[in-house]
N, C-alpha and C. Protein backbone atom coordinates (compact mmCIF):
# COMPACT_ATOMS: atom_id res chain seq x y z
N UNK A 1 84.37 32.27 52.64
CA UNK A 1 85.29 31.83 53.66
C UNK A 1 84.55 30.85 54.56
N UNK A 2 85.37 29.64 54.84
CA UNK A 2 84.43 28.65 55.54
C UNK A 2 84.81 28.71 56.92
N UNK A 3 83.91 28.91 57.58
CA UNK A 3 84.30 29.27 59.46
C UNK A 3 84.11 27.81 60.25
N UNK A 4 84.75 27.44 61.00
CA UNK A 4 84.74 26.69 61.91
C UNK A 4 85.30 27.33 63.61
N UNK A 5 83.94 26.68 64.35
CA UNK A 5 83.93 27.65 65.61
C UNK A 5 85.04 26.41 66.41
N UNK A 6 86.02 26.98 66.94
CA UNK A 6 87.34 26.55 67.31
C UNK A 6 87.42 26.80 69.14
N UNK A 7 88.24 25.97 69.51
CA UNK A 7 88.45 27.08 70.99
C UNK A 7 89.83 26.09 71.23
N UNK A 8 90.49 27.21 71.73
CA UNK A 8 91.70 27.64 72.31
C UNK A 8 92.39 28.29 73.47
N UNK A 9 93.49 27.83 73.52
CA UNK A 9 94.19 28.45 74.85
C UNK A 9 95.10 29.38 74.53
N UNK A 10 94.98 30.31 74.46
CA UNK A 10 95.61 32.00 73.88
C UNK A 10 96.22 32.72 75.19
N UNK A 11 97.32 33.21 74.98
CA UNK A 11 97.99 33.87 75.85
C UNK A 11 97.34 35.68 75.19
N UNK A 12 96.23 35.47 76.43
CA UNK A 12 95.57 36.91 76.57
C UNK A 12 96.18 38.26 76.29
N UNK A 13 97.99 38.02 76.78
CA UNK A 13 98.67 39.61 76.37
C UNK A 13 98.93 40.12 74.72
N UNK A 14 99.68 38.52 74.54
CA UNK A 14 99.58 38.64 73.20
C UNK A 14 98.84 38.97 72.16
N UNK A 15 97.37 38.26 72.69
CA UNK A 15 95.95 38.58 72.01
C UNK A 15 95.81 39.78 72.25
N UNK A 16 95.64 40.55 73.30
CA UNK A 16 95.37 42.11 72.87
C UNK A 16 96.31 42.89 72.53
N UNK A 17 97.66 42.77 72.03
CA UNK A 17 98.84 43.12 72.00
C UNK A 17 98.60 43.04 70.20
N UNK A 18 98.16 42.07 69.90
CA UNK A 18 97.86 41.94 67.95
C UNK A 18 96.84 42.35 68.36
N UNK A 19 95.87 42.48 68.89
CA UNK A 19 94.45 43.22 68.13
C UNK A 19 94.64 44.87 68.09
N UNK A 20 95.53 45.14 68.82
CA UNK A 20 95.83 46.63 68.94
C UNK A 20 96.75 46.65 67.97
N UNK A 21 97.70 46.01 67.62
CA UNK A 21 98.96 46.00 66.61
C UNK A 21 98.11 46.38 65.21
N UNK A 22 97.35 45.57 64.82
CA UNK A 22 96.33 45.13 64.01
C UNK A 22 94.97 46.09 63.49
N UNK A 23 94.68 46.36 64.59
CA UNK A 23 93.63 47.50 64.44
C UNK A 23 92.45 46.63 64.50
N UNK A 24 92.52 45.60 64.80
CA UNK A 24 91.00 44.62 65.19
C UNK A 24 89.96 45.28 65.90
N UNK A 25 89.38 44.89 65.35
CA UNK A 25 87.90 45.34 66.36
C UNK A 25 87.42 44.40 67.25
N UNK A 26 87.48 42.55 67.19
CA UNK A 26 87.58 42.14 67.74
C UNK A 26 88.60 41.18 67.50
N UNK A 27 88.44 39.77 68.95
CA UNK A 27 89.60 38.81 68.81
C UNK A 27 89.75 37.90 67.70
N UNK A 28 88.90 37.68 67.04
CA UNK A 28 88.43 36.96 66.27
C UNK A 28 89.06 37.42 64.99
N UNK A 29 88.49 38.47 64.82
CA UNK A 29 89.46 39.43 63.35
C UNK A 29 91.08 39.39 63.50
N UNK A 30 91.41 39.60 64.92
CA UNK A 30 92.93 39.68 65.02
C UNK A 30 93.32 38.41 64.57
N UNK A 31 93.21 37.42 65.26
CA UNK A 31 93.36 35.68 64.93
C UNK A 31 93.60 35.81 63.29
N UNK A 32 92.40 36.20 62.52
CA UNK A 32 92.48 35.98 61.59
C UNK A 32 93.58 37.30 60.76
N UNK A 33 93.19 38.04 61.11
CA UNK A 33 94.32 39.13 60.55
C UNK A 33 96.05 38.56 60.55
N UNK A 34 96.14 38.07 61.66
CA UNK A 34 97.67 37.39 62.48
C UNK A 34 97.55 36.32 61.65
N UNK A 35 96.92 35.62 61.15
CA UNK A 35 97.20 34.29 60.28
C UNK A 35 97.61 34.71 58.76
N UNK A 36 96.46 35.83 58.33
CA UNK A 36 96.84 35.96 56.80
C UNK A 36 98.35 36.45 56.95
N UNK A 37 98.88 37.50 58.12
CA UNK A 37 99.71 37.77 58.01
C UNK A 37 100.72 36.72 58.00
N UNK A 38 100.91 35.68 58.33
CA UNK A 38 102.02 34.65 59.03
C UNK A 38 102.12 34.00 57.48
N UNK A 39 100.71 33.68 56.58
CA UNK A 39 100.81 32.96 55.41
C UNK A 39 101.55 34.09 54.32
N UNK A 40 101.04 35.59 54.07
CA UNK A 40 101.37 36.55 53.27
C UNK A 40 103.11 36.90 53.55
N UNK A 41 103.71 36.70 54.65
CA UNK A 41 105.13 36.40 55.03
C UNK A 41 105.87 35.45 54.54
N UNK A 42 104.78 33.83 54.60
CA UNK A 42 105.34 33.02 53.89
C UNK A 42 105.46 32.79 52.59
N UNK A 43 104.38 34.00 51.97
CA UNK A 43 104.91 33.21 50.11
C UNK A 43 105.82 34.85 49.91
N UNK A 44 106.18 35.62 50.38
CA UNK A 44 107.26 36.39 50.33
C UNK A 44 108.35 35.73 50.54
N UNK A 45 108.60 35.41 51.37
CA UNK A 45 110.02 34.57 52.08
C UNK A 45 109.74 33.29 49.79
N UNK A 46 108.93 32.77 49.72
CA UNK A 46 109.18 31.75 49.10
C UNK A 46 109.29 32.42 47.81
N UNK A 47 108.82 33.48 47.48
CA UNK A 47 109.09 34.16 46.40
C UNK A 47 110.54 34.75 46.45
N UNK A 48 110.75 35.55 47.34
CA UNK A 48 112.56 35.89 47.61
C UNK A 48 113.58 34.48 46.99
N UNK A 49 113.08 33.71 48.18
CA UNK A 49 114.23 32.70 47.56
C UNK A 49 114.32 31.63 45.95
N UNK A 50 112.87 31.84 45.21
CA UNK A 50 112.69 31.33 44.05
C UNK A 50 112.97 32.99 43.40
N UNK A 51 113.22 34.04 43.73
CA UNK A 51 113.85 34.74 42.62
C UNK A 51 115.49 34.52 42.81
N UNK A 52 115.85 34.00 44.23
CA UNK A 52 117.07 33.39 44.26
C UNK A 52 118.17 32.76 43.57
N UNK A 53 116.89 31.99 43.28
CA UNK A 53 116.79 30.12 42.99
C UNK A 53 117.26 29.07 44.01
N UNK A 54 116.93 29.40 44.84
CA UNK A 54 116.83 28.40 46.06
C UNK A 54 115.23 27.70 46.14
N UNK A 55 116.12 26.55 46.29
CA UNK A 55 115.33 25.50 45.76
C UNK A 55 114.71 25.17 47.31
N UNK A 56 113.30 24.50 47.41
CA UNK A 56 113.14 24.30 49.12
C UNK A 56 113.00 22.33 48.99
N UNK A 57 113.76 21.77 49.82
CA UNK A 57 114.18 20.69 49.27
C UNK A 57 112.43 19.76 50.72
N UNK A 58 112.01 18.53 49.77
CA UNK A 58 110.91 18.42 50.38
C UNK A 58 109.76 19.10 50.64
N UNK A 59 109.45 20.31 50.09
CA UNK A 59 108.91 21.42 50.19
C UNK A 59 108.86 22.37 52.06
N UNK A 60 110.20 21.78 52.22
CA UNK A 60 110.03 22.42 54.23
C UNK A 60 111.40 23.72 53.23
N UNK A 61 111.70 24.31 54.80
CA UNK A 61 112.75 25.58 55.04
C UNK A 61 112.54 25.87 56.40
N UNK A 62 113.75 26.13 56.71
CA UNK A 62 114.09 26.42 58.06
C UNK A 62 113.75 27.69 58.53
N UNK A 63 113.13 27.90 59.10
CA UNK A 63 112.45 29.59 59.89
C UNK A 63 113.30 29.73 61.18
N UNK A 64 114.11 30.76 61.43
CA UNK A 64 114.35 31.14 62.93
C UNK A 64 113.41 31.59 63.95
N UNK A 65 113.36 30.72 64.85
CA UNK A 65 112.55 31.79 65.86
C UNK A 65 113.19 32.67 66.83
N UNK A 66 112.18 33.25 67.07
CA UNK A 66 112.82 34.62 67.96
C UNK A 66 113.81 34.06 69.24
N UNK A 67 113.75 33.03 70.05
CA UNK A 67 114.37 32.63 70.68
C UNK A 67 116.07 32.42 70.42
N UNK A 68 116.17 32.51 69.03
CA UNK A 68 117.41 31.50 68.18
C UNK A 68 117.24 30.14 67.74
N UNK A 69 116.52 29.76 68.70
CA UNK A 69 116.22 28.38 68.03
C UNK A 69 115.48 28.08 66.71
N UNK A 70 115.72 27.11 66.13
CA UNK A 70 115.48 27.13 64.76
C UNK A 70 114.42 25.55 64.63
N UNK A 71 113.49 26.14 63.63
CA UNK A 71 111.97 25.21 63.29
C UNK A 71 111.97 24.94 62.25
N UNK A 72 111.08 23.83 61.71
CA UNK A 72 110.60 23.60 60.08
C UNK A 72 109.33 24.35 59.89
N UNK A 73 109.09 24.86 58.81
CA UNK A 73 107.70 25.03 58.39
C UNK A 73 107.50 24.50 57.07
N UNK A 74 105.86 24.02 56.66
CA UNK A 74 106.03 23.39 55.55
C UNK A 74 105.55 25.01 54.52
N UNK A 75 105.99 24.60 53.79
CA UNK A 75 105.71 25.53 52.60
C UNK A 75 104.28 25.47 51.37
């Protein structure tokens, strides 16, 4: 795994809110735990709809966010 030391502006509740969700030991693991999870969501979602056969046109699809409002993500 190739690491690159990063820095960021993280909303602190959230961050300890997934490291506890998560079972992290530290912030760093959560980050990364919270990412595989967000990617391991996305090839579910892309597997669902290719056992569908929904096709993802440009390789994007529309994700809802929690707000209602609605985003692209690329696939």
């Amino acid at each position: 795994m190739g690491v690159k030391r990063k820095s960021h502006n993280l909303d602190e509740t959230l961050l300890r809110r997934a490291k506890r969700v998560l079972g992290a030991s530290t912030e760093t693991q959560a980050i990364h735990d919270a990412l595989r999870a967000v990617l391991i969501s996305a090839d579910m979602v892309a597997d669902l709809d290719a056992a569908r056969g929904l096709a993802h046109e440009g390789g994007q699809r529309r994700l809802r966010a929690g707000s209602g409002s609605v985003r692209s993500a690329r696939t």
